[in-house]
C-alpha atoms as a PDB file:
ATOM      1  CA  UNK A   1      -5.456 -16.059 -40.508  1.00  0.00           C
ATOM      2  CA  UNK A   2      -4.503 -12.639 -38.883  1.00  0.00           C
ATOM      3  CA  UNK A   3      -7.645 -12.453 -37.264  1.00  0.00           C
ATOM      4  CA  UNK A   4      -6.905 -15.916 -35.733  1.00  0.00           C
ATOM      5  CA  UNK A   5      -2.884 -15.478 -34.993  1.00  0.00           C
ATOM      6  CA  UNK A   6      -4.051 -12.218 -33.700  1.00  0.00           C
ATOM      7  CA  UNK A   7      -6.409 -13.934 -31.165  1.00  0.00           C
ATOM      8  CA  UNK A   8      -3.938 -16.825 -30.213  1.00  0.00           C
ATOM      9  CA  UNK A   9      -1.565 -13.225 -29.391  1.00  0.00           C
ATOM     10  CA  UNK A  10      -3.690 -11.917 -27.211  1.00  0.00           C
ATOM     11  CA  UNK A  11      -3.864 -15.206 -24.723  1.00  0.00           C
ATOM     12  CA  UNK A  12      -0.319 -15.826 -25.158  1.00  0.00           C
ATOM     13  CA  UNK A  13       1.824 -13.932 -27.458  1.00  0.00           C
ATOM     14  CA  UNK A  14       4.567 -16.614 -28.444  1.00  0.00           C
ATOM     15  CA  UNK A  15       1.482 -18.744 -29.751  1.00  0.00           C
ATOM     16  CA  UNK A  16       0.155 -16.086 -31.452  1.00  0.00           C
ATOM     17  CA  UNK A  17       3.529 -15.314 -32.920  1.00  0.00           C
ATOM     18  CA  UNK A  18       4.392 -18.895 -34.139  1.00  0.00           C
ATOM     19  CA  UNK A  19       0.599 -19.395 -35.289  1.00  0.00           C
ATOM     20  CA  UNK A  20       1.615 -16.672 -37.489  1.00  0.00           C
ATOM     21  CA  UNK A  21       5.246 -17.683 -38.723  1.00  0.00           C
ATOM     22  CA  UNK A  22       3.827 -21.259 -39.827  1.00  0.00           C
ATOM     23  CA  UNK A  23       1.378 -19.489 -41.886  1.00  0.00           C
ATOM     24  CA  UNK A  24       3.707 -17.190 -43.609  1.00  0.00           C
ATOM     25  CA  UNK A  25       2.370 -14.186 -41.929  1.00  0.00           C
ATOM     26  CA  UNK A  26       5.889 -13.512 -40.362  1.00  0.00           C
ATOM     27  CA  UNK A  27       9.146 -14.794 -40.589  1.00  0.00           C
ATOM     28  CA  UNK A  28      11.562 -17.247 -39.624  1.00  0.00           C
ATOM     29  CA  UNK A  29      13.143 -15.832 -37.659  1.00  0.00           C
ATOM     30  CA  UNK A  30      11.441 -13.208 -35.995  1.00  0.00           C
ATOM     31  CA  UNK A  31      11.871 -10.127 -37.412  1.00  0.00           C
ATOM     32  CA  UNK A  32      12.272  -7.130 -34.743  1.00  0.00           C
ATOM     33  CA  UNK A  33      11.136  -4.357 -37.708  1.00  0.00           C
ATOM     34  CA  UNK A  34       8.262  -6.778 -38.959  1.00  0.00           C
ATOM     35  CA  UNK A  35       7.124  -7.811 -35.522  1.00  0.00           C
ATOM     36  CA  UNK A  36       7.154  -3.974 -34.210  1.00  0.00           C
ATOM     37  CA  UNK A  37       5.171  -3.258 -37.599  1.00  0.00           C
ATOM     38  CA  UNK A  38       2.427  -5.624 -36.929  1.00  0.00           C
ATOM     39  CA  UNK A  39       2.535  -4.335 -33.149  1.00  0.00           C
ATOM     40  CA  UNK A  40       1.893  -0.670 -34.203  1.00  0.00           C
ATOM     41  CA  UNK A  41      -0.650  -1.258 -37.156  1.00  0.00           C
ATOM     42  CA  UNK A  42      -2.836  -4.586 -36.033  1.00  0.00           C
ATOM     43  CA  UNK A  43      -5.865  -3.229 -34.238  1.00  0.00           C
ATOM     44  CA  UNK A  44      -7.008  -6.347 -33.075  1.00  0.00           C
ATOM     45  CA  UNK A  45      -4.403  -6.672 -30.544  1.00  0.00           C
ATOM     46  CA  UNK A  46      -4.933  -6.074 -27.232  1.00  0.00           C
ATOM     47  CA  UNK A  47      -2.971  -2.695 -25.818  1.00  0.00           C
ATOM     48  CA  UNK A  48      -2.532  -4.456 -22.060  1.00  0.00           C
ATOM     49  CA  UNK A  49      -0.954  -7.850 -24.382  1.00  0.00           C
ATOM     50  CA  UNK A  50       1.393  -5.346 -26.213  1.00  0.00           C
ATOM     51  CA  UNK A  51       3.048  -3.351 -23.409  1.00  0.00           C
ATOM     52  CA  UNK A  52       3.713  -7.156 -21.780  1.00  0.00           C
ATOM     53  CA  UNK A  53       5.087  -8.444 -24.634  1.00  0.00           C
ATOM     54  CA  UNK A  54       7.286  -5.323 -25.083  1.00  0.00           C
ATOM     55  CA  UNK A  55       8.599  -5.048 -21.881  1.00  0.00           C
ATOM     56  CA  UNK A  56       9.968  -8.191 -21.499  1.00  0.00           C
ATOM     57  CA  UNK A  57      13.846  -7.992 -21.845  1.00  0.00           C
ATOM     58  CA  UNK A  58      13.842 -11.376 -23.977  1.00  0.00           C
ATOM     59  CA  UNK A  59      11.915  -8.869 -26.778  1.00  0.00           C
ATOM     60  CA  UNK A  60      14.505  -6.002 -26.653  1.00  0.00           C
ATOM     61  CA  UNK A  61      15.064  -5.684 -29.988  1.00  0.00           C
ATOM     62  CA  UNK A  62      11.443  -5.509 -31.050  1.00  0.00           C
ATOM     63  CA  UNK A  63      11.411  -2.900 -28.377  1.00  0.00           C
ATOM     64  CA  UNK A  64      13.261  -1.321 -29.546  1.00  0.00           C
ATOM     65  CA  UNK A  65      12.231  -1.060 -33.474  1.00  0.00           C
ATOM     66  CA  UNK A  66       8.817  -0.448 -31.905  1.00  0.00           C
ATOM     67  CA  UNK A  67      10.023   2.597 -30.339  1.00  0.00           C
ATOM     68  CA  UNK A  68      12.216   3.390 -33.669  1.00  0.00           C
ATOM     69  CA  UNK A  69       8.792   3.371 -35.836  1.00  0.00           C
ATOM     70  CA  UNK A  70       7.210   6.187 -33.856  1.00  0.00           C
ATOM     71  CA  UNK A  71       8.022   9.849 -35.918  1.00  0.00           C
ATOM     72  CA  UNK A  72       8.913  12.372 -32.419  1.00  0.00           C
ATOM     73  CA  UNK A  73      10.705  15.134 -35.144  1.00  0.00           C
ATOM     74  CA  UNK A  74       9.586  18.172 -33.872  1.00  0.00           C
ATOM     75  CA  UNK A  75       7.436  17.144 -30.866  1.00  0.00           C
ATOM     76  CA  UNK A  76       7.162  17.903 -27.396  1.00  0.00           C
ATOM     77  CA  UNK A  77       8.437  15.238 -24.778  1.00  0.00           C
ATOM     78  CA  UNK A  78       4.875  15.412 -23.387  1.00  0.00           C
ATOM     79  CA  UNK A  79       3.385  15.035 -26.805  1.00  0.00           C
ATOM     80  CA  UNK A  80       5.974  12.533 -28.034  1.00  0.00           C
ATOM     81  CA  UNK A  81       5.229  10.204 -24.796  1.00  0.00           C
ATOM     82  CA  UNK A  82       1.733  10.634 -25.270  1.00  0.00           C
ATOM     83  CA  UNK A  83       1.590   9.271 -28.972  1.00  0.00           C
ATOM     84  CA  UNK A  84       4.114   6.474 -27.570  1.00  0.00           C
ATOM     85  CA  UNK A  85       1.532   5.571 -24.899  1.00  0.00           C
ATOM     86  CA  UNK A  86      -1.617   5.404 -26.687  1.00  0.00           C
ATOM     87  CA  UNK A  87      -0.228   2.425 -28.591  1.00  0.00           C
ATOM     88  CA  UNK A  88      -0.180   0.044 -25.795  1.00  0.00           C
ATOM     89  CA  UNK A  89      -1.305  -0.301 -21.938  1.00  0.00           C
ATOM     90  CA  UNK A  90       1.797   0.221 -19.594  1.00  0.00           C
ATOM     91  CA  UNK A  91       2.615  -2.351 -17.487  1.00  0.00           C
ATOM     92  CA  UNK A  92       2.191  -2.150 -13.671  1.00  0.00           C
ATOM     93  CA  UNK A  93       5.565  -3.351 -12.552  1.00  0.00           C
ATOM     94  CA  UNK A  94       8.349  -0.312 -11.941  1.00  0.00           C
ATOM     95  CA  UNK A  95      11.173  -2.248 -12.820  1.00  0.00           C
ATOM     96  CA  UNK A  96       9.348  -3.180 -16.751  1.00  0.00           C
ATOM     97  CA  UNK A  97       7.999   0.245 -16.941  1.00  0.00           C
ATOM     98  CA  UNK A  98      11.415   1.624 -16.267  1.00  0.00           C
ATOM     99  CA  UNK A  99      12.560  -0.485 -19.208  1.00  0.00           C
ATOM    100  CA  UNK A 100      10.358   0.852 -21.909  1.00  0.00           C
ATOM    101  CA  UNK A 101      11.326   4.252 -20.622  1.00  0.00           C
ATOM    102  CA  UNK A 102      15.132   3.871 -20.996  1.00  0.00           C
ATOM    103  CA  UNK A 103      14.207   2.781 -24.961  1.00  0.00           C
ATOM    104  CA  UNK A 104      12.007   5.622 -25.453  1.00  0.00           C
ATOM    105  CA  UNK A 105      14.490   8.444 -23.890  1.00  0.00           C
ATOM    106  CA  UNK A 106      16.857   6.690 -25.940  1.00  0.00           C
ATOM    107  CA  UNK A 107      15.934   7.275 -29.306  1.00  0.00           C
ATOM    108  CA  UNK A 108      13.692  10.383 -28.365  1.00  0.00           C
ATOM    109  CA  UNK A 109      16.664  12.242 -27.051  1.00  0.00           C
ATOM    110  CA  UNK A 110      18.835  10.966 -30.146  1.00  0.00           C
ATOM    111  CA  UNK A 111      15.752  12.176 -32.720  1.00  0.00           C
ATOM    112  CA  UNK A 112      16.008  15.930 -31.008  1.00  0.00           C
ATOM    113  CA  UNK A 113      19.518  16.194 -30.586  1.00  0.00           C
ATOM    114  CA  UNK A 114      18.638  18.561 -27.409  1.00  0.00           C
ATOM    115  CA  UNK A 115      22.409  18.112 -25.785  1.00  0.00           C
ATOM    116  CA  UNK A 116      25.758  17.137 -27.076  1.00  0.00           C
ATOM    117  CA  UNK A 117      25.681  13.847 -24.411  1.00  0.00           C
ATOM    118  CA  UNK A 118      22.811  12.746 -22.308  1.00  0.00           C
ATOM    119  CA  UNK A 119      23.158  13.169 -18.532  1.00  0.00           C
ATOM    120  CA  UNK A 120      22.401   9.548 -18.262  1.00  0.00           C
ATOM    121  CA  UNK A 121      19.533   6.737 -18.150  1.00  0.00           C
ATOM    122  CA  UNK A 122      18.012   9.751 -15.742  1.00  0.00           C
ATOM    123  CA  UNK A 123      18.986  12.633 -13.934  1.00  0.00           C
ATOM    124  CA  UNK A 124      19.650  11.591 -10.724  1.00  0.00           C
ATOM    125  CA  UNK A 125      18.765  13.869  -7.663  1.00  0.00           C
ATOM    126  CA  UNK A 126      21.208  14.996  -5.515  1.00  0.00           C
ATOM    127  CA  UNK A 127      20.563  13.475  -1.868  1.00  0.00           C
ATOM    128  CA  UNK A 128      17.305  14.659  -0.396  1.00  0.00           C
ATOM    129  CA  UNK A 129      16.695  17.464  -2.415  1.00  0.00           C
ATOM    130  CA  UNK A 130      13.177  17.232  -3.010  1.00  0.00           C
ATOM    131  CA  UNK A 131      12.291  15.057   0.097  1.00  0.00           C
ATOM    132  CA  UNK A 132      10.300  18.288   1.906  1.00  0.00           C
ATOM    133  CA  UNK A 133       8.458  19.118  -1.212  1.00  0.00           C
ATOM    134  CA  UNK A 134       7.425  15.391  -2.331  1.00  0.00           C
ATOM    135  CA  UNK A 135       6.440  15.006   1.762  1.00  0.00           C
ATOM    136  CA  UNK A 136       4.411  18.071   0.927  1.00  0.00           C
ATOM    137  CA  UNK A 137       2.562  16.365  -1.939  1.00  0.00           C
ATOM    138  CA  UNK A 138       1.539  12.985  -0.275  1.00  0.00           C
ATOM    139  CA  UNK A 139       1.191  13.702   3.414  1.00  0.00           C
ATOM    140  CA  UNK A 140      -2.873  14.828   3.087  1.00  0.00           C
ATOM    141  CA  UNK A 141      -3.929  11.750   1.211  1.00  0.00           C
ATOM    142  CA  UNK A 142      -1.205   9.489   3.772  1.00  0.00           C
ATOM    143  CA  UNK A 143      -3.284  11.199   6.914  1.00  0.00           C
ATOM    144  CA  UNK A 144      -6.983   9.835   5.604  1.00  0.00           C
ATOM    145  CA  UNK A 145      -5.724   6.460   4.403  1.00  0.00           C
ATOM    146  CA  UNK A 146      -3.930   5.883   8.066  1.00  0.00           C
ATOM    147  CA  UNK A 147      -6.994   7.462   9.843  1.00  0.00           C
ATOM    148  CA  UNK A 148      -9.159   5.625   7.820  1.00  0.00           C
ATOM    149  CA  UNK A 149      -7.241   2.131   8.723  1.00  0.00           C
ATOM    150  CA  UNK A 150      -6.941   3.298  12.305  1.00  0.00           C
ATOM    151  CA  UNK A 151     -10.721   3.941  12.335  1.00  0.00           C
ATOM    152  CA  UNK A 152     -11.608   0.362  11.161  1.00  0.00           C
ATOM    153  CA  UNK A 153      -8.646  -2.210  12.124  1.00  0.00           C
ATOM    154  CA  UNK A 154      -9.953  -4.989  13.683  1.00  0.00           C
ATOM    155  CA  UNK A 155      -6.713  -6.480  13.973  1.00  0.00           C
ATOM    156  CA  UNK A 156      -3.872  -5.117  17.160  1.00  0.00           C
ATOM    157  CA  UNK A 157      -1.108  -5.379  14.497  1.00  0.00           C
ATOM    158  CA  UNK A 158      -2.945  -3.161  12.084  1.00  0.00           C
ATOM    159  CA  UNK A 159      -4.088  -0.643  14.104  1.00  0.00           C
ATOM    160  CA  UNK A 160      -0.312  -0.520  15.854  1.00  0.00           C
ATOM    161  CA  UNK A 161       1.041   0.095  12.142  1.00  0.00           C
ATOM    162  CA  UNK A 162      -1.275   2.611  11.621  1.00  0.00           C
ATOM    163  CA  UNK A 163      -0.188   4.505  15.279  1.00  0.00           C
ATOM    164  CA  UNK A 164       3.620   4.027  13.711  1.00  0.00           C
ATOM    165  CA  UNK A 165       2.676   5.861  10.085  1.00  0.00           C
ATOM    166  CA  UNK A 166       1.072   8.989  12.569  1.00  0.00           C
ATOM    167  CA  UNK A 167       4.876   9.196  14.059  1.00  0.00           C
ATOM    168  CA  UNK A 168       6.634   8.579  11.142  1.00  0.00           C
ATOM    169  CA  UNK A 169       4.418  11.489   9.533  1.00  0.00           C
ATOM    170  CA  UNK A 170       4.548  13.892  12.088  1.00  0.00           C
ATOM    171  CA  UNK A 171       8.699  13.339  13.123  1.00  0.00           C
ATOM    172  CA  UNK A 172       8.899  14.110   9.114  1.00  0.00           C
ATOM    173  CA  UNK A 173       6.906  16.928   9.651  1.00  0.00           C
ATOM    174  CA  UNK A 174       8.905  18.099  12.897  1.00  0.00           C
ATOM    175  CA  UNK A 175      12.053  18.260  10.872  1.00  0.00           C
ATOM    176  CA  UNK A 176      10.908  19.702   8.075  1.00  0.00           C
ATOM    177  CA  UNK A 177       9.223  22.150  10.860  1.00  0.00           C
ATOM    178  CA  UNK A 178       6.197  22.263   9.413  1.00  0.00           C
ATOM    179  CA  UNK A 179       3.568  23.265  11.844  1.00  0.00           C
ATOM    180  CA  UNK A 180       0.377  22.620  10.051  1.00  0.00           C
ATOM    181  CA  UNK A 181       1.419  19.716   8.644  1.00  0.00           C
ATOM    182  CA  UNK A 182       1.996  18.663  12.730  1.00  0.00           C
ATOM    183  CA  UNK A 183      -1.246  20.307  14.020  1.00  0.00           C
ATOM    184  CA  UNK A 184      -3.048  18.316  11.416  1.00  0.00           C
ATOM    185  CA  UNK A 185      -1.527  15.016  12.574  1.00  0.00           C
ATOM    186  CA  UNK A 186      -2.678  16.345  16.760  1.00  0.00           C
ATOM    187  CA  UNK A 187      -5.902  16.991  15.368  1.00  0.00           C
ATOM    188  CA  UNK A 188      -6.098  13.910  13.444  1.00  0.00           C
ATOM    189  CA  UNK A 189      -5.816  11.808  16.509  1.00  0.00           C
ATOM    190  CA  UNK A 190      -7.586  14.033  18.909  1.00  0.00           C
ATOM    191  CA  UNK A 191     -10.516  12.625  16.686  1.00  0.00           C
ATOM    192  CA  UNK A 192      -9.935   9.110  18.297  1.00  0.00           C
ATOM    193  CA  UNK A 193      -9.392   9.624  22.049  1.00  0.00           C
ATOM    194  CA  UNK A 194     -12.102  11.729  24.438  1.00  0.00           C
ATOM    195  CA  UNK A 195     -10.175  14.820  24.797  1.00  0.00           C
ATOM    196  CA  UNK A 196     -12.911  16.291  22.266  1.00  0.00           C
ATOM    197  CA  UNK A 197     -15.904  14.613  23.672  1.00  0.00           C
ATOM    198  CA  UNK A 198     -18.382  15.011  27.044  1.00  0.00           C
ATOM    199  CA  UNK A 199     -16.562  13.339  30.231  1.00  0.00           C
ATOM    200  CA  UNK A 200     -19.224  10.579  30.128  1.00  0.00           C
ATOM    201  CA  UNK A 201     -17.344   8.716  27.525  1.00  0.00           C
ATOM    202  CA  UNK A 202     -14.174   8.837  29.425  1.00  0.00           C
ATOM    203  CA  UNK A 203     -15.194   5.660  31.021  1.00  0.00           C
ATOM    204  CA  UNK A 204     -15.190   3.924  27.240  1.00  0.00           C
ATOM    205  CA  UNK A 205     -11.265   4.663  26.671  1.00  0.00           C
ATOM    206  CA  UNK A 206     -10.123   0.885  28.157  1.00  0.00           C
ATOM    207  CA  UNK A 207     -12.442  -0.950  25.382  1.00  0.00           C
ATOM    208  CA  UNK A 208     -10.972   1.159  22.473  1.00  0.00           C
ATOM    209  CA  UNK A 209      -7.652   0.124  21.789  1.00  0.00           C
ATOM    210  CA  UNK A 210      -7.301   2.863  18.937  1.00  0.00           C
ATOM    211  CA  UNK A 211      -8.400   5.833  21.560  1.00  0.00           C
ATOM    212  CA  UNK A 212      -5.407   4.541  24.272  1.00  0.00           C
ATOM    213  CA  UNK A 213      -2.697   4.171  21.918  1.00  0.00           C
ATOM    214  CA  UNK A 214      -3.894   7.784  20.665  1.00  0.00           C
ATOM    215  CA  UNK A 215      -4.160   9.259  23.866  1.00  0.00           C
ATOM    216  CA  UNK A 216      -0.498   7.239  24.315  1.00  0.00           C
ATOM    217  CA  UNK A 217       1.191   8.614  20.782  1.00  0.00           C
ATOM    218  CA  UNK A 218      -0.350  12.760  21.939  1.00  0.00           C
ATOM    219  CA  UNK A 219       1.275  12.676  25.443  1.00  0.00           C
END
């Protein structure tokens, strides 16, 4: 019978859940405690399954006894969300993922008693604090993925979005004044025009729409 509720769970938990009640395997009503139990310890659930079910607001309060059955005494943050994380896969969507988080600082920051009053759901940042330094982080990978969409848009629209990310990147990098950053971006879309290759293929520049709206974005 477990083997079977826990099947009808894993295509669609509220099945699987009221397979299980009419057989006595859980009660009626659902219990948050019980539920979160069979959550942590029933291997043949499916992890992806789990962190849906969880993060659905409707399921709060198994939430949050799931959360409530993990022991964080004396553990790192790092270690304590690791060991929270293994149990199920996280879903994709920031605004269900920022959910389970809330629950998890919740009782982790109760457990550890590391302040007399939390700061709050998060600490928020003040303005742009760390605007330069996160622009520091992303801007290499942001270059290849726009050079590599400039390179092979077939569509006008496209290739005009990918002209817009190149000024967007390098006004960033302008006020931020960081020079390599900005010679990158010049050197970037040198690549596309003819201003690094023999005069012959000067004559190609009107059939390449990326090389004139390079040559157009440099000067």
């Amino acid at each position: 019978l477990l083997q079977a509720g826990s099947e009808h769970f894993n295509n669609k938990p509220k099945k699987g859940i009221e397979f299980l009640q009419e057989h006595g395997l859980l009660h009626t009503p659902l219990d948050p405690e019980e539920m979160a139990r069979l959550l942590r310890e029933n291997p043949r659930l499916d992890k992806k399954t789990i962190g849906e079910y969880i993060g659905k607001k409707d399921n709060s309060k198994v939430l949050d006894a799931f959360v409530r059955s993990f022991e964080f005494h004396d553990l790192r943050v790092d270690e304590g969300l690791r060991q929270f994380l293994e149990s199920f896969r996280l879903p994709g969507e920031s605004p269900v993922i920022e959910h389970i988080m809330e629950f998890f600082s919740e009782v982790f920051f109760v457990l550890l008693k590391r302040s007399l009053t939390p700061e709050g759901k998060y600490v928020s940042a003040v303005g742009s604090s760390f605007d330069q330094d996160l622009f520091c982080i992303i801007w290499g990978p942001t270059v290849a993925a726009l050079s590599y969409v400039y390179d092979n848009g077939v569509e006008k629209s496209v290739v005009q979005k990918a002209i817009t990310g190149f000024r967007k990147c390098s006004l960033i990098s302008a006020h931020y004044s960081l020079s390599d950053v900005f010679d990158n971006l010049v050197i970037s879309l040198c690549k596309f025009t003819t201003l690094l290759a023999p005069p012959e293929t000067a004559l190609e520049v009107p059939y390449r729409i990326e090389r004139r709206l390079s040559i157009k974005a440099l000067f």
